[in-house]
Structures are given as C-alpha cells and as structure tokens.
C-alpha atoms as a PDB file:
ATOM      1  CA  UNK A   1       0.062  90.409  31.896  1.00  0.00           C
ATOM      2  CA  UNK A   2      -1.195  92.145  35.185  1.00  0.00           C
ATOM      3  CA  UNK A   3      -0.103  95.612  33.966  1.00  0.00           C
ATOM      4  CA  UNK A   4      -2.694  95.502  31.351  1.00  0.00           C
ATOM      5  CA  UNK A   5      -5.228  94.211  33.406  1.00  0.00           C
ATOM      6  CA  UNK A   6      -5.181  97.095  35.846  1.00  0.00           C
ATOM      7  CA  UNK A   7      -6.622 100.626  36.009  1.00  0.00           C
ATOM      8  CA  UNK A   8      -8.309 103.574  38.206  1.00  0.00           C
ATOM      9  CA  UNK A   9     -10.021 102.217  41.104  1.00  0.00           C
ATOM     10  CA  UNK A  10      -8.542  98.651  41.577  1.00  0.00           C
ATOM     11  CA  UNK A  11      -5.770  97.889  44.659  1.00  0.00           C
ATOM     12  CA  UNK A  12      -2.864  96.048  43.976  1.00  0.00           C
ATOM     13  CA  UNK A  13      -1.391  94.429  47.508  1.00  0.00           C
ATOM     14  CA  UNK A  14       1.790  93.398  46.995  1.00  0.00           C
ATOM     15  CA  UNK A  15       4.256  90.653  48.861  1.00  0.00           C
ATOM     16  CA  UNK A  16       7.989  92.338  50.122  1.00  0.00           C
ATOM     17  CA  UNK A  17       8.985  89.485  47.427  1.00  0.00           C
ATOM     18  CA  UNK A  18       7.980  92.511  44.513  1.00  0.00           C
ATOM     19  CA  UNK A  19       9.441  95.307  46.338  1.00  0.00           C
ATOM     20  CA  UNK A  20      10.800  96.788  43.643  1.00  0.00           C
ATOM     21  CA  UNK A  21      11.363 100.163  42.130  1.00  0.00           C
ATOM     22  CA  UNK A  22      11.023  99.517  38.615  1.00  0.00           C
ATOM     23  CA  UNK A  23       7.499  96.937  39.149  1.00  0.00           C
ATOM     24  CA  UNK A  24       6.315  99.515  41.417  1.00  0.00           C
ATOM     25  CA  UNK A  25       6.595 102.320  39.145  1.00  0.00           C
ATOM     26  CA  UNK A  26       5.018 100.486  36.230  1.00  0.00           C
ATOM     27  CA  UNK A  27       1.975  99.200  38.233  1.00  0.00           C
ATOM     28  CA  UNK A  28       1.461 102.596  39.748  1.00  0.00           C
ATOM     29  CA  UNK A  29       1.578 104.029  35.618  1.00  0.00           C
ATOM     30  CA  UNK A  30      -1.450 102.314  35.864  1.00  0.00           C
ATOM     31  CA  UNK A  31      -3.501 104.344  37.593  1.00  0.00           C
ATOM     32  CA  UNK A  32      -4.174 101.533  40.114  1.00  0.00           C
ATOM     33  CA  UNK A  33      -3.431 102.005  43.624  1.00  0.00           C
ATOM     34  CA  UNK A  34      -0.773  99.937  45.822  1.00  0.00           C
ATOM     35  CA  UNK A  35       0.068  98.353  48.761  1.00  0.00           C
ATOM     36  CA  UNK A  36       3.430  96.686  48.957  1.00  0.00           C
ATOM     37  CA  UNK A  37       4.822  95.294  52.096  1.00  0.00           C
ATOM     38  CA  UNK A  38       8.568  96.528  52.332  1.00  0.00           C
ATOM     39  CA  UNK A  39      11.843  94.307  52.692  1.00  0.00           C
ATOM     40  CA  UNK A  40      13.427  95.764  56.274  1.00  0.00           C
ATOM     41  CA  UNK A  41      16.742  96.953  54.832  1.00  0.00           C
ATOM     42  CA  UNK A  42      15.325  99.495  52.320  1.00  0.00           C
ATOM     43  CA  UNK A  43      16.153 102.987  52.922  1.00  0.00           C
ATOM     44  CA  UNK A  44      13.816 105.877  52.241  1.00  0.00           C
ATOM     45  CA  UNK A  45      13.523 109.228  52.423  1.00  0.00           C
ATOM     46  CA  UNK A  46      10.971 111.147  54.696  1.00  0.00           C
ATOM     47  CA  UNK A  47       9.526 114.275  52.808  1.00  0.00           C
ATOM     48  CA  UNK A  48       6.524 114.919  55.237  1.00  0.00           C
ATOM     49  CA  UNK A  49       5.859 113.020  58.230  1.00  0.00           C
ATOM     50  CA  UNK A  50       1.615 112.842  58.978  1.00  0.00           C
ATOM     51  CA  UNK A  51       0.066 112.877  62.497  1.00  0.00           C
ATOM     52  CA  UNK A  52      -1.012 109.043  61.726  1.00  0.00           C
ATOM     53  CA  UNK A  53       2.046 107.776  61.997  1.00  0.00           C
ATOM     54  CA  UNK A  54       2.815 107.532  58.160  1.00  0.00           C
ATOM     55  CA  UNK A  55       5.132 109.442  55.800  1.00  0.00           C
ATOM     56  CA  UNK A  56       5.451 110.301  52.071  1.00  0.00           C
ATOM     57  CA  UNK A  57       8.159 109.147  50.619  1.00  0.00           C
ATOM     58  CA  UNK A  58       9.752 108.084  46.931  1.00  0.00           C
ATOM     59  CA  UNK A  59      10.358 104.762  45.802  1.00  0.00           C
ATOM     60  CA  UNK A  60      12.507 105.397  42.469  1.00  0.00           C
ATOM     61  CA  UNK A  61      10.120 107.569  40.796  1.00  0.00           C
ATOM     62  CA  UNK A  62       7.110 106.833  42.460  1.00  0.00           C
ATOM     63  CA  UNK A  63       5.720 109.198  45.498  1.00  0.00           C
ATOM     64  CA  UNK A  64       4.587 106.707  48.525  1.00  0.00           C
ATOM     65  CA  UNK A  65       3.067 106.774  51.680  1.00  0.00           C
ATOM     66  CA  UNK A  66       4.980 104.583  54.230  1.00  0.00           C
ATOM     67  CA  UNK A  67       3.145 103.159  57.073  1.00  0.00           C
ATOM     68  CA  UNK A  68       5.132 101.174  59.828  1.00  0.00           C
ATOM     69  CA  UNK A  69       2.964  98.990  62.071  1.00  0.00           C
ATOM     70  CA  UNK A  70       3.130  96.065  64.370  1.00  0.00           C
ATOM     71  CA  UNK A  71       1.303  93.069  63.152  1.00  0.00           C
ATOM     72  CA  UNK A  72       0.620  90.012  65.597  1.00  0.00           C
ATOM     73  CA  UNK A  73       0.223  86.658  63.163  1.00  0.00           C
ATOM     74  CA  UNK A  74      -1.691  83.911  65.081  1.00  0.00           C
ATOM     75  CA  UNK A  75      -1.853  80.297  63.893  1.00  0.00           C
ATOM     76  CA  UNK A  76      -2.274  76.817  65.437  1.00  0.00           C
ATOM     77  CA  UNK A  77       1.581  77.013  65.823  1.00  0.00           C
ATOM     78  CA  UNK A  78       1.796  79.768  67.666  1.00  0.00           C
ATOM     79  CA  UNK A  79       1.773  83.974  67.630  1.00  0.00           C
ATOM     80  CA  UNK A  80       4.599  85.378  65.531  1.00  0.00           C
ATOM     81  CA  UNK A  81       4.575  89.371  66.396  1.00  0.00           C
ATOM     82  CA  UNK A  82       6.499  91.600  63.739  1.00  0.00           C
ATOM     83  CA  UNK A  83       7.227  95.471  62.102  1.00  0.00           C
ATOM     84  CA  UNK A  84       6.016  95.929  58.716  1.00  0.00           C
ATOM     85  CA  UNK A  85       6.466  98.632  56.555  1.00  0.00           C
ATOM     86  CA  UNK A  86       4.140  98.921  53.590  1.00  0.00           C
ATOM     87  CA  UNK A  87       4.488 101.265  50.974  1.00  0.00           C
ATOM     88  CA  UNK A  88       1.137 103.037  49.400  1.00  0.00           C
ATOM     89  CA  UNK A  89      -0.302 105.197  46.458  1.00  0.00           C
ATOM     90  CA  UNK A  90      -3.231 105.982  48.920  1.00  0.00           C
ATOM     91  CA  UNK A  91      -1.436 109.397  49.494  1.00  0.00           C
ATOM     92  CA  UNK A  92      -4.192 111.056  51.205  1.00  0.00           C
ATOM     93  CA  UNK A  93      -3.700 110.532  55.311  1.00  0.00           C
ATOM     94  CA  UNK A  94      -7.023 111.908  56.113  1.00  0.00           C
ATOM     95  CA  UNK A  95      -8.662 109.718  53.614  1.00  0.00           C
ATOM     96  CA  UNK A  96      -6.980 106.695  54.010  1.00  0.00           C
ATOM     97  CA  UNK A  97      -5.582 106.624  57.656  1.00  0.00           C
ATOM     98  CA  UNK A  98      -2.728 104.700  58.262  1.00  0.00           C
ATOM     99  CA  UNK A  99      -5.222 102.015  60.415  1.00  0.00           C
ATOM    100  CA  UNK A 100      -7.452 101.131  57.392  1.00  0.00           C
ATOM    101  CA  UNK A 101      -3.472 100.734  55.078  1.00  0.00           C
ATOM    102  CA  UNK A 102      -2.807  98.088  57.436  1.00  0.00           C
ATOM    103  CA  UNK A 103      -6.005  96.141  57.831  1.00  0.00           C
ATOM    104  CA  UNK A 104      -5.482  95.521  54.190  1.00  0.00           C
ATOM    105  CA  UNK A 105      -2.656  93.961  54.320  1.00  0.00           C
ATOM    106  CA  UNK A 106      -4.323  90.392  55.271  1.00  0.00           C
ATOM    107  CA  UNK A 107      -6.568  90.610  52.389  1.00  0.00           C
ATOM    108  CA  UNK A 108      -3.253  89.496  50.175  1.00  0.00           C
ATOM    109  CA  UNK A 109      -3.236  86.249  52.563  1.00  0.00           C
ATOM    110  CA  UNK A 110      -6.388  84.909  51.239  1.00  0.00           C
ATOM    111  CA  UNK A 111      -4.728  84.432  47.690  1.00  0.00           C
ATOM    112  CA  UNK A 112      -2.331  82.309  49.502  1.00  0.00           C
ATOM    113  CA  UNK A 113      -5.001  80.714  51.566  1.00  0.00           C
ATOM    114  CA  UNK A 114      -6.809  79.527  48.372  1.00  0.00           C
ATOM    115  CA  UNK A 115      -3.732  78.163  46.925  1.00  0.00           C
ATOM    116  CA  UNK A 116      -2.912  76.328  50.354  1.00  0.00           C
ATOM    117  CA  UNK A 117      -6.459  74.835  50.500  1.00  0.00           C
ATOM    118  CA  UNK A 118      -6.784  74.112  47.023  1.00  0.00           C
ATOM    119  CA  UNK A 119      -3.033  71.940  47.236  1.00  0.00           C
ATOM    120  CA  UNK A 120      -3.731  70.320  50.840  1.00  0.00           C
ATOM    121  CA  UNK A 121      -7.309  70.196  51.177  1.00  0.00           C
ATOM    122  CA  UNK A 122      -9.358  69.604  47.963  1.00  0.00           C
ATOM    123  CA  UNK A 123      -6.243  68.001  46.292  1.00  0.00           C
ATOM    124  CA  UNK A 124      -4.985  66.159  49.813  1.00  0.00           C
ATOM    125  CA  UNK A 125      -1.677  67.000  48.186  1.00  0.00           C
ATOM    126  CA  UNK A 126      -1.801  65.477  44.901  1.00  0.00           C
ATOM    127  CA  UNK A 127      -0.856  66.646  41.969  1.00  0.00           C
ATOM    128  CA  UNK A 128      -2.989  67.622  39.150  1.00  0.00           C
ATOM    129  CA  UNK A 129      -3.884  64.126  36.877  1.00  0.00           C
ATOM    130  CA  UNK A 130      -3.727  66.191  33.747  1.00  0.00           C
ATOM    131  CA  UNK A 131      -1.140  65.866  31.104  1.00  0.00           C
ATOM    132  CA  UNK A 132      -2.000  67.976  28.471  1.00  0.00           C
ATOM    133  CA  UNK A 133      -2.215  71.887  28.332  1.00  0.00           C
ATOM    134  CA  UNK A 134      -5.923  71.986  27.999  1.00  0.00           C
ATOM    135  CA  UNK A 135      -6.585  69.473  30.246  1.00  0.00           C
ATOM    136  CA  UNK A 136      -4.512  71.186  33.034  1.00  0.00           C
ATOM    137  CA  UNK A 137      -6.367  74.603  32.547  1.00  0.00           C
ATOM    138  CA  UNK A 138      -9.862  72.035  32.734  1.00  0.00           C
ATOM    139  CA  UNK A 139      -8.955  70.751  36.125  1.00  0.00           C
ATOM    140  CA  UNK A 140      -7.948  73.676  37.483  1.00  0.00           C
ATOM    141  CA  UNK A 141     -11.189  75.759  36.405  1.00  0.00           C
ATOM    142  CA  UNK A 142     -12.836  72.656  38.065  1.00  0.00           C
ATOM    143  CA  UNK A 143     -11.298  73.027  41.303  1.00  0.00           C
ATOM    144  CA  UNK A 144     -11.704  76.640  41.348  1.00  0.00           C
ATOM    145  CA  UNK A 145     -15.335  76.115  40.799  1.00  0.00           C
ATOM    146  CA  UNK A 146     -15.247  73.636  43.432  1.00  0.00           C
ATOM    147  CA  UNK A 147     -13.651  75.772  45.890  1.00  0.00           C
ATOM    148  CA  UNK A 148     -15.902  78.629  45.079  1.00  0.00           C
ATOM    149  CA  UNK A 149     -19.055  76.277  45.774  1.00  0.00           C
ATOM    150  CA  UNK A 150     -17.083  75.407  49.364  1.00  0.00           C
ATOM    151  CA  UNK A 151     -16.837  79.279  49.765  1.00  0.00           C
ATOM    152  CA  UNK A 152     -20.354  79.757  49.220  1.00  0.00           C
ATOM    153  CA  UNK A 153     -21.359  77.512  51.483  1.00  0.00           C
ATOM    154  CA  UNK A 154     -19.101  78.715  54.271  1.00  0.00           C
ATOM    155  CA  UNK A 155     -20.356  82.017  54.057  1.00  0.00           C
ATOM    156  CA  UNK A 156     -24.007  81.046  53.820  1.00  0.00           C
ATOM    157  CA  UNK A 157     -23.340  78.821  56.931  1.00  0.00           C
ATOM    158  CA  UNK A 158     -21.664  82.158  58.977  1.00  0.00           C
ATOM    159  CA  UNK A 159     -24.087  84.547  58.038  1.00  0.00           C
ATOM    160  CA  UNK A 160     -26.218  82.748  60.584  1.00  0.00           C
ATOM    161  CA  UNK A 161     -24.381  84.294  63.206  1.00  0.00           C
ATOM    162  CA  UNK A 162     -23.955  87.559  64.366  1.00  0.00           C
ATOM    163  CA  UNK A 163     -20.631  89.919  63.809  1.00  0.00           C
ATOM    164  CA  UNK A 164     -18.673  86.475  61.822  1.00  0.00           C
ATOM    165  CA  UNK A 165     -16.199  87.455  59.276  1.00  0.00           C
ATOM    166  CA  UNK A 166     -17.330  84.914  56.372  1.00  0.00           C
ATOM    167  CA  UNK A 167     -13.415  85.459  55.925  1.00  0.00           C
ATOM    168  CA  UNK A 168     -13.403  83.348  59.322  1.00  0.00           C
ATOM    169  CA  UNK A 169     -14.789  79.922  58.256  1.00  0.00           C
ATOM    170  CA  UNK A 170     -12.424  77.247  57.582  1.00  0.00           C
END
C-alpha cells in the first residue's frame, strides 16, 4: 500500500531492516526519493567516487548514492558511536551534500518515537481495550489525536525559547 501512496517530491527513509534490492527498486519506480540505511555486509560497486565523501553506486537496478558516516547515538543509557552506510536517490552531490543525507537519517526515529510514546507513555503499557475491528481503528485515531494535541503543546511551549528543536521536547 505505500507504493501507491508515493510520488515526485516525497522522501522515503528507510530502516537497514528493508534493505532490499527488489523494495528498493519498486519504491524508487515511484518517482519518490530514498534514504535507506544499509546492512554492513552488503557489497557494492563504486562507479564515481565525489569529493563529499559519497559514491554512486547500483543496488540491483537502481543507481544510488552511498554515503558512509559516523553517527554518535546518545540516550539516558549511554552513547553508542557507529558507521552507517545509507543508500540515496538524491544523486546530485552538489545539491544534496553528503552532510544534509545524514542529518536525515534521525527524522525516521521519530516514527519510532511516536510508537514508543504512544505504547509506554499515553498507554502506560496497556494494551488497546478494543475488541472489534472498528473499535480498534477508533482508539487508535483517538490516541493519535491525543498525541498530536501533546505535540502541539510541546512545541508551543519550546518556541518560547531561542534556537530549541520543537523535535527536542519530551
């Protein structure tokens, strides 16, 4: 159902979890742009290396832009430092440096950020109370809306201070 929902002008960031030729090629048919991170024991070719770091490159029959980068994860546990390779449509090197490839790659973690507030914070790890198709899609529109209203809030409370990422508030 994604496929369809994609076209020209949207960016799909991708998990190493779909790094896959086939899934890559048929998003990219598109017209939508990518950015999947890589699993570390894929091979690829180098056809032209750019003075950004970055490379094109072919994933089955799709022409990619590889950029390797360290990536420093901090959490309340602790700082996790690791390569990444992410793979890219955004051919153009001068257009879409290597730098601004890899500062979207956190974007994807706010999907999963939702999905971990929404199970441990709004629902304190419940489970949904719903037992009935339509009353599962019901409470889950309801604690979207919820969330969103939380968002809102958040960012309404950050924009009170200077240089904040709204991304930021917690």
């Amino acid at each position: 159902r994604l496929v369809r929902s994609l076209g020209a002008g949207m960016i799909v960031l991708l998990d190493r979890g779909f790094d896959d030729a086939t899934l890559i090629a048929e998003l990219a048919a598109t017209k939508a742009d990518l950015l999947v991170r890589l699993k570390s024991n894929r091979k690829l070719p180098v056809a032209r290396r750019y003075h950004d770091g970055s490379f094109l490159s072919q994933i089955g029959t799709t022409r990619v832009r590889i950029v390797e980068c360290e990536i420093t994860i901090a959490t309340t546990a602790g700082r996790h430092t690791g390569v990444y390779r992410m793979a890219t449509t955004l051919l153009d090197h001068q257009r879409f440096p290597a730098l601004h490839i890899v500062q979207l790659h956190p974007e994807r973690w706010e999907v999963e950020t939702v999905y971990l507030e929404l199970k441990s914070s709004i629902l304190g790890g419940r489970v949904l109370r719903a037992r009935t198709p339509a009353s599962i899609a019901q409470e889950v529109y309801a604690l979207l809306a919820t969330y969103q209203i939380l968002r809102i809030a958040m960012a309404d409370a950050v924009a009170t201070v200077a240089d904040v990422d709204p991304d930021r508030a917690s």
